[in-house]
PDB file of N, CA and C in Angstrom:
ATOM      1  N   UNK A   1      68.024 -63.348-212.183  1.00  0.00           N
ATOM      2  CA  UNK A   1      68.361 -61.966-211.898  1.00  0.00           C
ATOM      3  C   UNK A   1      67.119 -61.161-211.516  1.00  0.00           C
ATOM      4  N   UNK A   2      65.718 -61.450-212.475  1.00  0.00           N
ATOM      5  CA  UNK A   2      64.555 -60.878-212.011  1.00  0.00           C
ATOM      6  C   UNK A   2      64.219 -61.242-210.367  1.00  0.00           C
ATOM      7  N   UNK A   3      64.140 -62.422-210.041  1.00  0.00           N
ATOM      8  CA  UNK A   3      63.871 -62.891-208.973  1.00  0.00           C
ATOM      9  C   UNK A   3      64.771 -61.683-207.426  1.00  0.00           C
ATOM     10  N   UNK A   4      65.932 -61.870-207.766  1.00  0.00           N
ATOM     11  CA  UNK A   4      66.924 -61.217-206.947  1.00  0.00           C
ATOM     12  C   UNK A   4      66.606 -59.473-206.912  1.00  0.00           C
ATOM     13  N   UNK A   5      66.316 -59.232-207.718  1.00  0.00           N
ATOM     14  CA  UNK A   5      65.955 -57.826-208.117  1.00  0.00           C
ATOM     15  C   UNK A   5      64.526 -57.607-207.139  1.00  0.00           C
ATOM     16  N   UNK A   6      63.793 -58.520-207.029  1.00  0.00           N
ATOM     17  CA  UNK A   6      62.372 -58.285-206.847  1.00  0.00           C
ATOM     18  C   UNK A   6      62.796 -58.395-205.390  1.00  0.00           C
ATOM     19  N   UNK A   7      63.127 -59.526-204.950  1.00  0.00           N
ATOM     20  CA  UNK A   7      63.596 -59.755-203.251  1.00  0.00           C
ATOM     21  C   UNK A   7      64.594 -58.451-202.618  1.00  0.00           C
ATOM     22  N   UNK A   8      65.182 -58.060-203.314  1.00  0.00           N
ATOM     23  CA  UNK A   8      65.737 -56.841-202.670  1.00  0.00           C
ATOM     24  C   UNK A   8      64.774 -55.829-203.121  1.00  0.00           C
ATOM     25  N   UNK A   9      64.134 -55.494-203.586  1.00  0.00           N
ATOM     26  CA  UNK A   9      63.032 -54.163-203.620  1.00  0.00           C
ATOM     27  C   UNK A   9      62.343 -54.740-202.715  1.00  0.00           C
ATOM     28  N   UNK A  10      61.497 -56.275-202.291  1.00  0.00           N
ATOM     29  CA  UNK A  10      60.241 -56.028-201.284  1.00  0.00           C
ATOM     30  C   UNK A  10      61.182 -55.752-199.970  1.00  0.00           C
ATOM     31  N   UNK A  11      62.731 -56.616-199.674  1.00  0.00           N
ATOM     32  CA  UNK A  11      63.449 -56.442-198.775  1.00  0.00           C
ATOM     33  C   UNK A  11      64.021 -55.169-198.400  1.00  0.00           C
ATOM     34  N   UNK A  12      64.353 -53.832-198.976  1.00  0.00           N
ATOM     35  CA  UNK A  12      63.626 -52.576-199.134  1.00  0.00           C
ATOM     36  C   UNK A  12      62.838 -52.246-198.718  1.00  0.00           C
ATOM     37  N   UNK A  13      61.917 -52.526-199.145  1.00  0.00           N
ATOM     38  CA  UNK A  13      60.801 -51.937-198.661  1.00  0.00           C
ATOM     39  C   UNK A  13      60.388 -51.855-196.810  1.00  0.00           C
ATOM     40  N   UNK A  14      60.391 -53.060-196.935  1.00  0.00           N
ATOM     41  CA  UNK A  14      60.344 -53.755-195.096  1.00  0.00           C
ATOM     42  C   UNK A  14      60.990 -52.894-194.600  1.00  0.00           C
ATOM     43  N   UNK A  15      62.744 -52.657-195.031  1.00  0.00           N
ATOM     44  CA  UNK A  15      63.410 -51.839-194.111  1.00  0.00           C
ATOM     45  C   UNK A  15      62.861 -50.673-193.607  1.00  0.00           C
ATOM     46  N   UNK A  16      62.517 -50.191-195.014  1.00  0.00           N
ATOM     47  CA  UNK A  16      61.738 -48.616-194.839  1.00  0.00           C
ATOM     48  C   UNK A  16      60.887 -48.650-193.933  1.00  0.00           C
ATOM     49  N   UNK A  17      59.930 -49.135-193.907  1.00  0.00           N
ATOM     50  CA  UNK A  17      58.845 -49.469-193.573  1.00  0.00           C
ATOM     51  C   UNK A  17      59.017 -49.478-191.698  1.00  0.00           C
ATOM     52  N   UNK A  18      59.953 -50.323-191.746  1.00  0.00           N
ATOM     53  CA  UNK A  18      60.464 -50.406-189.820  1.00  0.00           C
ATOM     54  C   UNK A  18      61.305 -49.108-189.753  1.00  0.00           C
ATOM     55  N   UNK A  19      61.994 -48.916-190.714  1.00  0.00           N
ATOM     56  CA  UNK A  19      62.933 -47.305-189.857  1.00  0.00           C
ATOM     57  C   UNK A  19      61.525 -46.435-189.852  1.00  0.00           C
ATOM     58  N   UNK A  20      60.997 -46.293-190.690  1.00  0.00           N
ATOM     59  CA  UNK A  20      59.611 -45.216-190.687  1.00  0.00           C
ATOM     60  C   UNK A  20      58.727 -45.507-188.962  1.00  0.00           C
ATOM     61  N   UNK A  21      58.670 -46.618-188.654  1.00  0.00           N
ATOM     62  CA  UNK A  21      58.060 -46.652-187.350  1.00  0.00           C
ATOM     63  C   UNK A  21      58.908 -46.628-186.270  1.00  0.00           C
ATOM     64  N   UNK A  22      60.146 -46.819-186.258  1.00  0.00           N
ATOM     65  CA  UNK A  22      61.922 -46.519-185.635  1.00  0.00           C
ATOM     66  C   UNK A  22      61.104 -45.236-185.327  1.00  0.00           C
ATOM     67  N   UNK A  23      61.470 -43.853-186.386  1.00  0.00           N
ATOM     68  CA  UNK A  23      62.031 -42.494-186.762  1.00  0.00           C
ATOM     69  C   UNK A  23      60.483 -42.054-185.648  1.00  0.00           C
ATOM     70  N   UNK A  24      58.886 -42.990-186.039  1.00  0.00           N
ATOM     71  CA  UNK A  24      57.658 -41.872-185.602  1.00  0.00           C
ATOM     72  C   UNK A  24      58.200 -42.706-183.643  1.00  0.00           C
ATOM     73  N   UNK A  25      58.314 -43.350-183.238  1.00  0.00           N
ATOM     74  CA  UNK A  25      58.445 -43.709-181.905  1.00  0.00           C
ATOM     75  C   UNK A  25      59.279 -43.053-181.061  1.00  0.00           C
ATOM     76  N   UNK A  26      60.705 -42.750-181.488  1.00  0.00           N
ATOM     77  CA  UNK A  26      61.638 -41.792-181.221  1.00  0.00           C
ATOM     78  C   UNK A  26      60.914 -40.569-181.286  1.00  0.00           C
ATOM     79  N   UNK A  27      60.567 -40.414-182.348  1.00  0.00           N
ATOM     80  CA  UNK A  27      59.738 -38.474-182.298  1.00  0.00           C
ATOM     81  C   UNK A  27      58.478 -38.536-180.654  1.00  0.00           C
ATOM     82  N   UNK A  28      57.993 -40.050-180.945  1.00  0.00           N
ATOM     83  CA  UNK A  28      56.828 -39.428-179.515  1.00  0.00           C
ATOM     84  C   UNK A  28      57.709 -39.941-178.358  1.00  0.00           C
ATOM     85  N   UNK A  29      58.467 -40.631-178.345  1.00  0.00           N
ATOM     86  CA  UNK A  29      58.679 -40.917-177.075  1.00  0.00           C
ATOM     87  C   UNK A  29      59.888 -39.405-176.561  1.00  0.00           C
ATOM     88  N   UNK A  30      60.111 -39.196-177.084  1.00  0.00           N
ATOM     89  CA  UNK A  30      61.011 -37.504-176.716  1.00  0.00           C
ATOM     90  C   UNK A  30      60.539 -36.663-176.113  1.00  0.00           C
ATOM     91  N   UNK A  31      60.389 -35.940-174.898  1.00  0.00           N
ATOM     92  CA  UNK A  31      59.955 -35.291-174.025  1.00  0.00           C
ATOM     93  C   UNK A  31      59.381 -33.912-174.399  1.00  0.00           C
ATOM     94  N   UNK A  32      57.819 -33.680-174.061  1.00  0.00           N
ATOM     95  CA  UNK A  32      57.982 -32.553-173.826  1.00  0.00           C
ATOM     96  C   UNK A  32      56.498 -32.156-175.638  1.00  0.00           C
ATOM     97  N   UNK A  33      55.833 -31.384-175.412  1.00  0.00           N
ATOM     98  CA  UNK A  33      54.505 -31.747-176.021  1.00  0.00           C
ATOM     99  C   UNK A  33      54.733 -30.207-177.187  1.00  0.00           C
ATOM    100  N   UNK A  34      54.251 -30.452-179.022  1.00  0.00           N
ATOM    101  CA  UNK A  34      54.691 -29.756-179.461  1.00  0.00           C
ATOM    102  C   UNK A  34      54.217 -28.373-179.877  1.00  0.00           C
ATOM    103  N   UNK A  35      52.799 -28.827-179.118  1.00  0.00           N
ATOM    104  CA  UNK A  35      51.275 -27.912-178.868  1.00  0.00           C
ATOM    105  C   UNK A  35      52.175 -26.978-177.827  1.00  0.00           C
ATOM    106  N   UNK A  36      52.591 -27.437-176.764  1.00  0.00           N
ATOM    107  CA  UNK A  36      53.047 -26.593-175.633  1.00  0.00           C
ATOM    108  C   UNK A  36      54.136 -25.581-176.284  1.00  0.00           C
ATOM    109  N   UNK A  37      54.670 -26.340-177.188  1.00  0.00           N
ATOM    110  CA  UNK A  37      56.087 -25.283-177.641  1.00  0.00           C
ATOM    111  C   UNK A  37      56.166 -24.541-178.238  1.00  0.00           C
ATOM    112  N   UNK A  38      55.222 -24.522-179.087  1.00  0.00           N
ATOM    113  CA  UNK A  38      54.649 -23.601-180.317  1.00  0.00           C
ATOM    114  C   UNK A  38      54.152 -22.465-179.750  1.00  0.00           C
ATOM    115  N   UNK A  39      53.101 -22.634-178.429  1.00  0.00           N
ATOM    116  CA  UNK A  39      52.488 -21.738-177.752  1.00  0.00           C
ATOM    117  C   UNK A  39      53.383 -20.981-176.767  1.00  0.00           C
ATOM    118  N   UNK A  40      53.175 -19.754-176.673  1.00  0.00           N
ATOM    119  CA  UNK A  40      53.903 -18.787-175.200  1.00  0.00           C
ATOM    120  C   UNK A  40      53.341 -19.507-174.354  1.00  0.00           C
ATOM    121  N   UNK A  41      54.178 -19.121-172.912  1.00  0.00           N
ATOM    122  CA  UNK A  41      54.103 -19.804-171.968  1.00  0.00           C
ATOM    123  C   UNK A  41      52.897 -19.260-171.298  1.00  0.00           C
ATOM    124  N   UNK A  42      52.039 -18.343-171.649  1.00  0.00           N
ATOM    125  CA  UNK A  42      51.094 -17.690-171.287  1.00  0.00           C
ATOM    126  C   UNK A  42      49.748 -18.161-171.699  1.00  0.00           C
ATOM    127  N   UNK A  43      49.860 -19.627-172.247  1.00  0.00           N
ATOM    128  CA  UNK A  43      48.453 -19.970-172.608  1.00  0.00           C
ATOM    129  C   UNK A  43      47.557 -20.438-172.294  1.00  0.00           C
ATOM    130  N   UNK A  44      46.268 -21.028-172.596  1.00  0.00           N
ATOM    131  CA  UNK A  44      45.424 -21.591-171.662  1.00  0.00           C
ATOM    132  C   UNK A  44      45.498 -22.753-172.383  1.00  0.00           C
ATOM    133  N   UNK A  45      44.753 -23.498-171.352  1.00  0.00           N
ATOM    134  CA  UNK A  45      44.885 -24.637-171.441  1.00  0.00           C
ATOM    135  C   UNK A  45      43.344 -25.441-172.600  1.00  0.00           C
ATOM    136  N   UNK A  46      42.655 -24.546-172.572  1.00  0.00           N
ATOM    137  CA  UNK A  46      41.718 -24.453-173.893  1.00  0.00           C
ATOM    138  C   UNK A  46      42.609 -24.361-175.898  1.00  0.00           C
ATOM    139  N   UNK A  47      43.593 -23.230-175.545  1.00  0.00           N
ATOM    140  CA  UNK A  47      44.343 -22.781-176.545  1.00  0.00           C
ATOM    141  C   UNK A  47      45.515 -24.225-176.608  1.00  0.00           C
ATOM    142  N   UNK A  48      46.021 -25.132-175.572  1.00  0.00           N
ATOM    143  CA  UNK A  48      47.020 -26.068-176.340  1.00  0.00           C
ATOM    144  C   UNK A  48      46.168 -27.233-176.825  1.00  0.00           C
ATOM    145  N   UNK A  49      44.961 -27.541-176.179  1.00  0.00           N
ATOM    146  CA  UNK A  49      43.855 -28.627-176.294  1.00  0.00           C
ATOM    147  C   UNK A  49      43.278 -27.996-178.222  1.00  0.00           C
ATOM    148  N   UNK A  50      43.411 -27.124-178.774  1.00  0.00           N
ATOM    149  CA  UNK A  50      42.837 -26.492-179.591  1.00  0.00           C
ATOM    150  C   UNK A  50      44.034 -26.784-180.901  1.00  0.00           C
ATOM    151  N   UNK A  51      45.174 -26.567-180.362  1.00  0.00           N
ATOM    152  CA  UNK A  51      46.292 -26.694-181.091  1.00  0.00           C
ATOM    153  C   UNK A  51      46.910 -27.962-181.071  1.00  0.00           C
ATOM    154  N   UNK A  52      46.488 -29.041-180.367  1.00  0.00           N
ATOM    155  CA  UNK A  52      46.606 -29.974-180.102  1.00  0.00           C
ATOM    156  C   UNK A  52      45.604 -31.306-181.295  1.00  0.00           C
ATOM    157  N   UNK A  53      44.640 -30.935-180.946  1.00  0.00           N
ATOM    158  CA  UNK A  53      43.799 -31.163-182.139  1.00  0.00           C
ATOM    159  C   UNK A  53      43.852 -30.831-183.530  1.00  0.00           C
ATOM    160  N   UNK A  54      44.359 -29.585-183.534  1.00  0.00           N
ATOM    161  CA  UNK A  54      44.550 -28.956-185.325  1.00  0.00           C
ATOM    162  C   UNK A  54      46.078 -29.664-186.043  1.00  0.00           C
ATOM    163  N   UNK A  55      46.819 -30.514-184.892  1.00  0.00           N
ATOM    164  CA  UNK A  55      48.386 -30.999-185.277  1.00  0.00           C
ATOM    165  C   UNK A  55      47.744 -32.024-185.083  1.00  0.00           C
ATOM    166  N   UNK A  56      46.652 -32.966-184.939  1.00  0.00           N
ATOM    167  CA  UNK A  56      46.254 -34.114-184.816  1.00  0.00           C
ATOM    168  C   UNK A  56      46.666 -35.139-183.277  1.00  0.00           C
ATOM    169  N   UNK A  57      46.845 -34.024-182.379  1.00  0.00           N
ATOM    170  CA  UNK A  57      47.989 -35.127-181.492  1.00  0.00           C
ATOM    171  C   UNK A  57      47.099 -35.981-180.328  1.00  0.00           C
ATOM    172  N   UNK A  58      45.427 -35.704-180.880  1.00  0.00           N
ATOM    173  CA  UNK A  58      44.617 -36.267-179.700  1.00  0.00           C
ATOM    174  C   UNK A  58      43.975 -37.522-180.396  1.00  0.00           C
ATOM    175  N   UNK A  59      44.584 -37.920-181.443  1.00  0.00           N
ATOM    176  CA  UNK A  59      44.378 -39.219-182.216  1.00  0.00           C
ATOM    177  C   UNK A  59      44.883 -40.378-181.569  1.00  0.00           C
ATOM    178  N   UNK A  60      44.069 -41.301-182.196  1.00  0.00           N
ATOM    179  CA  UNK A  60      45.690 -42.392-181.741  1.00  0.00           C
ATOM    180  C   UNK A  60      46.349 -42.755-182.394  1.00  0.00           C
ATOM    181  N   UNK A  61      47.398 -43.363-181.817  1.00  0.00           N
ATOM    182  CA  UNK A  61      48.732 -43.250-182.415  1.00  0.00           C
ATOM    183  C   UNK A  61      49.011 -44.180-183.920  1.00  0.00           C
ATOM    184  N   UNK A  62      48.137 -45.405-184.028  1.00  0.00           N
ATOM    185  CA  UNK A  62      48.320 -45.661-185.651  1.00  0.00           C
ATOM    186  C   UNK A  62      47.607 -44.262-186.400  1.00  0.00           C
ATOM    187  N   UNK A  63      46.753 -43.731-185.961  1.00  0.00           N
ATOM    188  CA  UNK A  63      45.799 -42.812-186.836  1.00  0.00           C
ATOM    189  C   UNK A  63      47.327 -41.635-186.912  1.00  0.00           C
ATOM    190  N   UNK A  64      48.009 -41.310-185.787  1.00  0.00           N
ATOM    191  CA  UNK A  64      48.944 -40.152-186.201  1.00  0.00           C
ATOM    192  C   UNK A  64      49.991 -41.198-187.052  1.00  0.00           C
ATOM    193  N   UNK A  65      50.452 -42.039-186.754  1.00  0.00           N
ATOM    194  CA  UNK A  65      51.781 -42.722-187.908  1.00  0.00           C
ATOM    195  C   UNK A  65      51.090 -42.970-189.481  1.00  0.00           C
ATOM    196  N   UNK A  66      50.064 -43.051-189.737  1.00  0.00           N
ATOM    197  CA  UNK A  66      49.118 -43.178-190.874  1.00  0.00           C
ATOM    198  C   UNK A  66      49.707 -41.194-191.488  1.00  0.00           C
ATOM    199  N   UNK A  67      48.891 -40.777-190.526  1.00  0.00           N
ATOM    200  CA  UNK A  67      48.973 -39.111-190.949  1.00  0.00           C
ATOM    201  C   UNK A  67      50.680 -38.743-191.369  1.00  0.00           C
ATOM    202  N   UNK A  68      51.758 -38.958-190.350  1.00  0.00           N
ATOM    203  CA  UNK A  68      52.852 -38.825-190.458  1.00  0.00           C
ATOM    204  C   UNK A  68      53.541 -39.377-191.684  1.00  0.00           C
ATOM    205  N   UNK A  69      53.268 -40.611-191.576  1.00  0.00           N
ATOM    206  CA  UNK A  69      53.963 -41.024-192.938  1.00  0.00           C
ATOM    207  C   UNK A  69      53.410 -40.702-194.527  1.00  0.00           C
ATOM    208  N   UNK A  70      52.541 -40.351-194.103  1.00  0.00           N
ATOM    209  CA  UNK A  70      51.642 -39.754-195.968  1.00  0.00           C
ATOM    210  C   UNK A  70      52.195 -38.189-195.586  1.00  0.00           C
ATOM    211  N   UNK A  71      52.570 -37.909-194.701  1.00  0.00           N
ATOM    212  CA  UNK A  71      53.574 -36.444-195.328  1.00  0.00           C
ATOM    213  C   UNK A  71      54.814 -36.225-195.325  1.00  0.00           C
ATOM    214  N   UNK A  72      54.927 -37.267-194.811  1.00  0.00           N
ATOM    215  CA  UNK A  72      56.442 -37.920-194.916  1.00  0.00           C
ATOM    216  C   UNK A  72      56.977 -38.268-196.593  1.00  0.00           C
ATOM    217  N   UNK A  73      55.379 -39.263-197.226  1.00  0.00           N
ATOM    218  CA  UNK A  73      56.050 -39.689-198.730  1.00  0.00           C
ATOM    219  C   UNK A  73      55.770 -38.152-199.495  1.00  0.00           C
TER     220      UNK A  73
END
């Protein structure tokens, strides 16, 4: 029963683990940038590069799914 118990928690886990990289791929592959949206359409292009950086989005992309998922747990 221990055994079975343990294989479905690491088997768990895995799942999580792939929907969590499912859920961040869907979020980037979706159109349209979140620096830009936040900002009026009146901005410069200094001001989304600025806001862009402070949301982390000029990382790369394990460095943002690292970031995402620790505020995720």
């Amino acid at each position: 029963m221990v055994a079975y118990i343990i294989r479905r928690t690491l088997a768990s886990i895995l799942v999580l683990f792939g929907v969590s990289i499912l859920i961040f791929v869907l979020v980037k592959i979706t159109p349209g940038d979140p620096a830009r949206a936040q900002l009026p359409a009146s901005a410069t292009p200094d001001q989304i590069k600025a806001l862009q950086h402070a949301m982390g989005l000029d990382r790369p992309l394990p460095g943002q799914y690292i970031s995402w998922l620790s505020r995720a747990l």
